[in-house]
C-alpha atoms as a PDB file:
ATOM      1  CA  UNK A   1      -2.408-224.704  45.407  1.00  0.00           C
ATOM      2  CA  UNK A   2      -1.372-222.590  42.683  1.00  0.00           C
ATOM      3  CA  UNK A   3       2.153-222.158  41.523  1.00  0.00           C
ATOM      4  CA  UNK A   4       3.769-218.630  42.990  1.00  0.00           C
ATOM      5  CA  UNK A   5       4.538-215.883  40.501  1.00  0.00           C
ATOM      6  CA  UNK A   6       7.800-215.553  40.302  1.00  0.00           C
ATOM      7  CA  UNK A   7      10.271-212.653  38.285  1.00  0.00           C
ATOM      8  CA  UNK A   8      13.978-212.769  38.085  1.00  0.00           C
ATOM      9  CA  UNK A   9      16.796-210.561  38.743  1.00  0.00           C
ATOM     10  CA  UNK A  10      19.751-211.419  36.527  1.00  0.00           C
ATOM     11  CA  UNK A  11      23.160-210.142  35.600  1.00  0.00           C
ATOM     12  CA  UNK A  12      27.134-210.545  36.596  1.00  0.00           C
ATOM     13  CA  UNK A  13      28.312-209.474  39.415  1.00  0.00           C
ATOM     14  CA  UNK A  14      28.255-206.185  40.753  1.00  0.00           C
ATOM     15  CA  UNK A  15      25.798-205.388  38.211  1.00  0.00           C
ATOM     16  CA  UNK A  16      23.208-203.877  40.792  1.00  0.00           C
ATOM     17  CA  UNK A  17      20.728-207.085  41.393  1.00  0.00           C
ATOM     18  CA  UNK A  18      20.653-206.584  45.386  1.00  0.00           C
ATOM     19  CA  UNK A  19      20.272-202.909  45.089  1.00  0.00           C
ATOM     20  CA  UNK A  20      17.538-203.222  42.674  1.00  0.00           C
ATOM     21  CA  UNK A  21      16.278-206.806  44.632  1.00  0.00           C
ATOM     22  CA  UNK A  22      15.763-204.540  47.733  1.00  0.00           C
ATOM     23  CA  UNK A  23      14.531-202.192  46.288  1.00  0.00           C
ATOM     24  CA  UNK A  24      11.657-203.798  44.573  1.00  0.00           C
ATOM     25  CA  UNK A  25      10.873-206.091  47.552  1.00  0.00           C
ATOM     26  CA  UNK A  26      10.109-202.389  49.486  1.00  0.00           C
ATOM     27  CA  UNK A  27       8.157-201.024  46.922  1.00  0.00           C
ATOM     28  CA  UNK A  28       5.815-204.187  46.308  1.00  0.00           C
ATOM     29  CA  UNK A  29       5.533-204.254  50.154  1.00  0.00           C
ATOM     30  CA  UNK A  30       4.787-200.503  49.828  1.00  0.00           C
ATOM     31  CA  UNK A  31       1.774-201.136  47.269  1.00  0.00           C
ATOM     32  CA  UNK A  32       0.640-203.898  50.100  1.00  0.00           C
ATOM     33  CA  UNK A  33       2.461-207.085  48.569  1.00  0.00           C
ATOM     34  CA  UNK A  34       3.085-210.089  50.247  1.00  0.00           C
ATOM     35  CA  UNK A  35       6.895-211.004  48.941  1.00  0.00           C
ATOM     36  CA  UNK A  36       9.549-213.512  49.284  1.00  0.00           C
ATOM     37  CA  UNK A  37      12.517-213.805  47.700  1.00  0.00           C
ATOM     38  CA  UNK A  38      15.045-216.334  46.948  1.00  0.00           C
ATOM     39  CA  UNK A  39      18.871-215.276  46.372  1.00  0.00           C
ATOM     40  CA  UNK A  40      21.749-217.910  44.681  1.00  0.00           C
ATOM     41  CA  UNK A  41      25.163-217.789  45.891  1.00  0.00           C
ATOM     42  CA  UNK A  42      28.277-219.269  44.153  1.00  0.00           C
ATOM     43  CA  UNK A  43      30.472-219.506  47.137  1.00  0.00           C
ATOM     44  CA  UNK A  44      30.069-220.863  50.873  1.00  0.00           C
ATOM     45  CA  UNK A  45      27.772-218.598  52.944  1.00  0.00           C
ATOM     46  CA  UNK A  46      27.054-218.956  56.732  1.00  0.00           C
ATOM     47  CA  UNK A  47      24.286-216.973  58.832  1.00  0.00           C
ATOM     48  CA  UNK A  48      25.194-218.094  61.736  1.00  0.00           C
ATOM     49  CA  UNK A  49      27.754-217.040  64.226  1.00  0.00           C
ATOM     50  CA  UNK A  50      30.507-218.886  65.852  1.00  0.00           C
ATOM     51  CA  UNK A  51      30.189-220.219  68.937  1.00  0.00           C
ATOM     52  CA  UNK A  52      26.111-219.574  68.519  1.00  0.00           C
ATOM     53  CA  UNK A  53      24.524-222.910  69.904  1.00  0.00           C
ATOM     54  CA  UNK A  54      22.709-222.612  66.841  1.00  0.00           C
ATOM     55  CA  UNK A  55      26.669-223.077  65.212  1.00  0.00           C
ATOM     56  CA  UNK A  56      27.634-225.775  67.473  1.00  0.00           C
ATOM     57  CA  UNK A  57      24.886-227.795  67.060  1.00  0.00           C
ATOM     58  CA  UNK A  58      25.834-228.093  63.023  1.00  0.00           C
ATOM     59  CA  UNK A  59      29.021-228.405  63.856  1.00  0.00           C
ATOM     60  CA  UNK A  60      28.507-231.149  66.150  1.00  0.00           C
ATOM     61  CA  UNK A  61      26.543-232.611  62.907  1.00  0.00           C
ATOM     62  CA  UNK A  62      22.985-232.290  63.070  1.00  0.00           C
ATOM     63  CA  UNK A  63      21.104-232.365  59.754  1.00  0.00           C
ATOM     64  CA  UNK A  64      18.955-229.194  59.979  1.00  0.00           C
ATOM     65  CA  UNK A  65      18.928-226.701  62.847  1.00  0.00           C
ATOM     66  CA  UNK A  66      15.937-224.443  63.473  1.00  0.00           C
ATOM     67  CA  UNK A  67      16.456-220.956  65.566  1.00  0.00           C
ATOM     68  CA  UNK A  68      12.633-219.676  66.375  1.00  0.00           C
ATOM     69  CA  UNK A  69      12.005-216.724  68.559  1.00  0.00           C
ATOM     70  CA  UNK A  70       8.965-214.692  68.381  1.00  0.00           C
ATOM     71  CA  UNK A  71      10.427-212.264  65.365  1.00  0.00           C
ATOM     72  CA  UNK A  72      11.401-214.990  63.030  1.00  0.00           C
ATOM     73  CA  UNK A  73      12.753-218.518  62.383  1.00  0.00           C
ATOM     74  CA  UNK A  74      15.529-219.602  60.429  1.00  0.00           C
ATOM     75  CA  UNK A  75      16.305-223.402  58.988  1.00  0.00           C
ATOM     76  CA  UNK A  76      19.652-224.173  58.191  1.00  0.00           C
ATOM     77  CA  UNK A  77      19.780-227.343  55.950  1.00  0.00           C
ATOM     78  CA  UNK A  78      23.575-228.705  56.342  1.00  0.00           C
ATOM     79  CA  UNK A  79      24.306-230.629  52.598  1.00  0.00           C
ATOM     80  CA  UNK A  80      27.495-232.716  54.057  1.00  0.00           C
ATOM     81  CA  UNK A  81      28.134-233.195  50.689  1.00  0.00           C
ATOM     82  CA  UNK A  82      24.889-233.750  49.181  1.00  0.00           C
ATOM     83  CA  UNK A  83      23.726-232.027  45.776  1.00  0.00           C
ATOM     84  CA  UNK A  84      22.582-228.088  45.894  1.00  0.00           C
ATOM     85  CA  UNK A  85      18.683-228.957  45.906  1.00  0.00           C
ATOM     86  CA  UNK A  86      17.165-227.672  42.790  1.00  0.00           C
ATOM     87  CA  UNK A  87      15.571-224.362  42.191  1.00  0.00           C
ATOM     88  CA  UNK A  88      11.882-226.084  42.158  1.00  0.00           C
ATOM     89  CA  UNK A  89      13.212-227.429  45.755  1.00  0.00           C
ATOM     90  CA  UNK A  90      13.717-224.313  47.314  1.00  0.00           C
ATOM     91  CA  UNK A  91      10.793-222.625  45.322  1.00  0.00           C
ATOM     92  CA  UNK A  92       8.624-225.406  46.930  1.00  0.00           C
ATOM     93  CA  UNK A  93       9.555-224.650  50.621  1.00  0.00           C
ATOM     94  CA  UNK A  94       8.373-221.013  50.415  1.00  0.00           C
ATOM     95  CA  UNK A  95       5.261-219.844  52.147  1.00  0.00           C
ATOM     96  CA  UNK A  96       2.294-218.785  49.784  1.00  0.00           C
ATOM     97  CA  UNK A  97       3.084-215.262  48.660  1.00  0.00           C
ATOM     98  CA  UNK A  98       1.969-212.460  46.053  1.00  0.00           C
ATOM     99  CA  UNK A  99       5.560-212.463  44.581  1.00  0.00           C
ATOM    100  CA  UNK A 100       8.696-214.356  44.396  1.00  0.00           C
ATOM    101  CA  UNK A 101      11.375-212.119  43.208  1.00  0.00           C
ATOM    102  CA  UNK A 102      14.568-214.190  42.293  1.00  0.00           C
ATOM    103  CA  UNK A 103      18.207-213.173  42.704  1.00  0.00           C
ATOM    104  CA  UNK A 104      20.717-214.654  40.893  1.00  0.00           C
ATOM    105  CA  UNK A 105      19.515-218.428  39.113  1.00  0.00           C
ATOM    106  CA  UNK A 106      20.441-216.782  35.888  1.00  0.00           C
ATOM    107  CA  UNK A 107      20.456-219.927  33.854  1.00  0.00           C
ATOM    108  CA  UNK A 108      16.527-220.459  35.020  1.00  0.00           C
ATOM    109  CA  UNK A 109      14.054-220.603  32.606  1.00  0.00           C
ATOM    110  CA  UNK A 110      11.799-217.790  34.225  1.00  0.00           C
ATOM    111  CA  UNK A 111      10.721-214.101  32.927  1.00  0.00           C
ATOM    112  CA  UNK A 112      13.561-212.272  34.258  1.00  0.00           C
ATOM    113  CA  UNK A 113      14.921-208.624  34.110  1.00  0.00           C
ATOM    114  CA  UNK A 114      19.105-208.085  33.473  1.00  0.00           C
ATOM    115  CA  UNK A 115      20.672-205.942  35.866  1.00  0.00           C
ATOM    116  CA  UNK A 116      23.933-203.864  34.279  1.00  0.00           C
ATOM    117  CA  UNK A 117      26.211-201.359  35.537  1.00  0.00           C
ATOM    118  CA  UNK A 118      29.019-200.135  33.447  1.00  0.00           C
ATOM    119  CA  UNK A 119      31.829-200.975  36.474  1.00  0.00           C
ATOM    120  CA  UNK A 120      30.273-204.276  36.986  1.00  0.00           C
ATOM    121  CA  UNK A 121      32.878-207.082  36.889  1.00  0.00           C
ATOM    122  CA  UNK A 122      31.273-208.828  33.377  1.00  0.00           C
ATOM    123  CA  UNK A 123      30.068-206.166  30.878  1.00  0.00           C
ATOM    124  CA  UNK A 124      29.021-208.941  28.474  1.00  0.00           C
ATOM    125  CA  UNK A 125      25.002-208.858  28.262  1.00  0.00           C
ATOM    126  CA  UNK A 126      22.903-211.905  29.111  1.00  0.00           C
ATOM    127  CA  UNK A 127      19.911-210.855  27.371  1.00  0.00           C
ATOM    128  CA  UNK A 128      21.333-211.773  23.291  1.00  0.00           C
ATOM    129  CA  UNK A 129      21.250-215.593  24.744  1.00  0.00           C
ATOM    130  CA  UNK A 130      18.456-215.890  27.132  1.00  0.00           C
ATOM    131  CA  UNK A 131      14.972-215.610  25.733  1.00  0.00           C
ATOM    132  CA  UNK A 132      13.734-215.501  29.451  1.00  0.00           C
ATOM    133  CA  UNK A 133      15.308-211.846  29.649  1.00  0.00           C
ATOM    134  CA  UNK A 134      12.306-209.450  28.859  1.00  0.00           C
ATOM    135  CA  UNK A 135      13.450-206.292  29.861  1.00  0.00           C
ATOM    136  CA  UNK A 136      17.012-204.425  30.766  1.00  0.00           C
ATOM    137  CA  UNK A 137      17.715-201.879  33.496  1.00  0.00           C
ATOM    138  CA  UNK A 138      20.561-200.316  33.464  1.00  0.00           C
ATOM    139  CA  UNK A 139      22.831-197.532  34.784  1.00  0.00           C
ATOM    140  CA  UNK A 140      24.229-196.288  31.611  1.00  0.00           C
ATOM    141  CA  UNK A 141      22.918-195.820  28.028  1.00  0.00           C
ATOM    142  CA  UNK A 142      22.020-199.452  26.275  1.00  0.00           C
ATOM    143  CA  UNK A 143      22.260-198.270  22.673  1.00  0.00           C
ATOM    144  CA  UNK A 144      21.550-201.437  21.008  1.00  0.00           C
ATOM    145  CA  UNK A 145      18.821-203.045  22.697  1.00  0.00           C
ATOM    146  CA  UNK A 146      15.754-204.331  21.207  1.00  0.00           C
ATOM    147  CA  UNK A 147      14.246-205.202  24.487  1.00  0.00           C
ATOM    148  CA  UNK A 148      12.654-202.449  26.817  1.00  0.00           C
ATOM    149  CA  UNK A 149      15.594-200.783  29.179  1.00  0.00           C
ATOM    150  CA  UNK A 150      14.923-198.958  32.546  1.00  0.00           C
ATOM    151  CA  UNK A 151      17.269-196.693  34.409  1.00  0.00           C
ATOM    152  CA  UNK A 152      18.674-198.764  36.931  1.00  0.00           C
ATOM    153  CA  UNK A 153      17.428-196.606  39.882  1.00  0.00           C
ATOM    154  CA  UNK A 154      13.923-196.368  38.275  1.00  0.00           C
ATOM    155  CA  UNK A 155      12.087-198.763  40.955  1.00  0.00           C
ATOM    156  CA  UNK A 156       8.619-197.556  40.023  1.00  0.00           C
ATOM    157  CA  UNK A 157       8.612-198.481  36.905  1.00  0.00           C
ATOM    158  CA  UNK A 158      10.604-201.454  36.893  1.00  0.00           C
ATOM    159  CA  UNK A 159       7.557-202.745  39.454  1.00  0.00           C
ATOM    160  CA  UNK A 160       4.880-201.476  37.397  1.00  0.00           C
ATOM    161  CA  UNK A 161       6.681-204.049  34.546  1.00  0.00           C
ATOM    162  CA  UNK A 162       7.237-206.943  37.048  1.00  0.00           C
ATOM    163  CA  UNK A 163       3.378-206.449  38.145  1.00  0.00           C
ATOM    164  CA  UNK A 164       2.303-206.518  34.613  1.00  0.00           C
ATOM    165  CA  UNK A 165       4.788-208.925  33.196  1.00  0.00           C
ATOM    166  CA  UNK A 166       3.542-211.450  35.994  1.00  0.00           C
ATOM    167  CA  UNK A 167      -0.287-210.585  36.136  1.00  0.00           C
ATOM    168  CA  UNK A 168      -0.083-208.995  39.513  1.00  0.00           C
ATOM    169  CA  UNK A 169      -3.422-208.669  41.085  1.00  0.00           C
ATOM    170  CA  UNK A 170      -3.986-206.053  43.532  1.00  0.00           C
ATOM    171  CA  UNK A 171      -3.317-207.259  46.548  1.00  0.00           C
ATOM    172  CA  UNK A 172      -6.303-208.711  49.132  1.00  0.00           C
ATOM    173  CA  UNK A 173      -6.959-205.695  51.752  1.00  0.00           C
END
């Protein structure tokens, strides 16, 4: 099996990366895509619901727990103190797909695009020391770049550079 394309979404927070993230994943799905995506969080999450039995059977300590109805399935891997998995790890685990668009991982050495906002909580651009950052889209003017820059809100073409970037082929019909 071949390796999955993937494209990045980087930038600090508040910089626009879920907006844009959502954005593209509806507008490759649009064009007939198959996409998953994979998002990095710096802080403890939970996507379950207390009291769920979903929640109590983690709590009560089992390793994974898998909710399955006929809509969709979740797996929730509990670390109890084991190492995040690496990015090939979770990578790895994803069904074949057209597209993987990444959120967050900005230290990954994949083709990426920087997300900036002038309000965002880090103004202090990526792209000068990551090689991996081919493009910039942003919601203000980005005087000194020598990289291409998008408007922020400009989906279209931000996918018609991921799709080319990556080698997207038109999807099977």
């Amino acid at each position: 099996m071949t390796a999955p394309k993937i494209f990045g979404i980087a930038g600090w927070k508040n910089s626009g990366k879920t907006g844009l993230a959502v954005r593209l994943v509806a507008e490759f799905t649009r064009r007939g895509y198959r996409i998953s995506t994979m998002k990095h969080a710096h802080h403890d999450f939970d996507i379950d619901k207390v009291g769920a039995d979903s929640f109590r059977h983690r709590e009560a300590g089992a390793h994974e727990v898998a909710l399955v109805s006929g809509t969709r399935y979740a797996i929730m891997h509990e670390m109890r103190g084991a190492p995040e998995p690496s990015f090939e790890e979770i990578l790895a685990r994803l069904a074949p797909c057209d597209l993987v668009l990444i959120e967050g991982y900005k230290r990954e050495p994949i083709p990426k695009i920087e997300a900036r906002r002038l309000d965002a909580a880090n103004r202090e651009p990526l792209a000068p020391q990551d090689p991996h950052i081919l493009a910039i889209a942003a919601d203000h003017l980005v005087g000194d770049a020598t990289l291409p820059v998008f408007d922020l809100d400009d989906t279209m073409a931000i996918a018609n550079f991921i799709a080319t970037t990556v080698d997207l082929q038109p999807p099977q019909t």
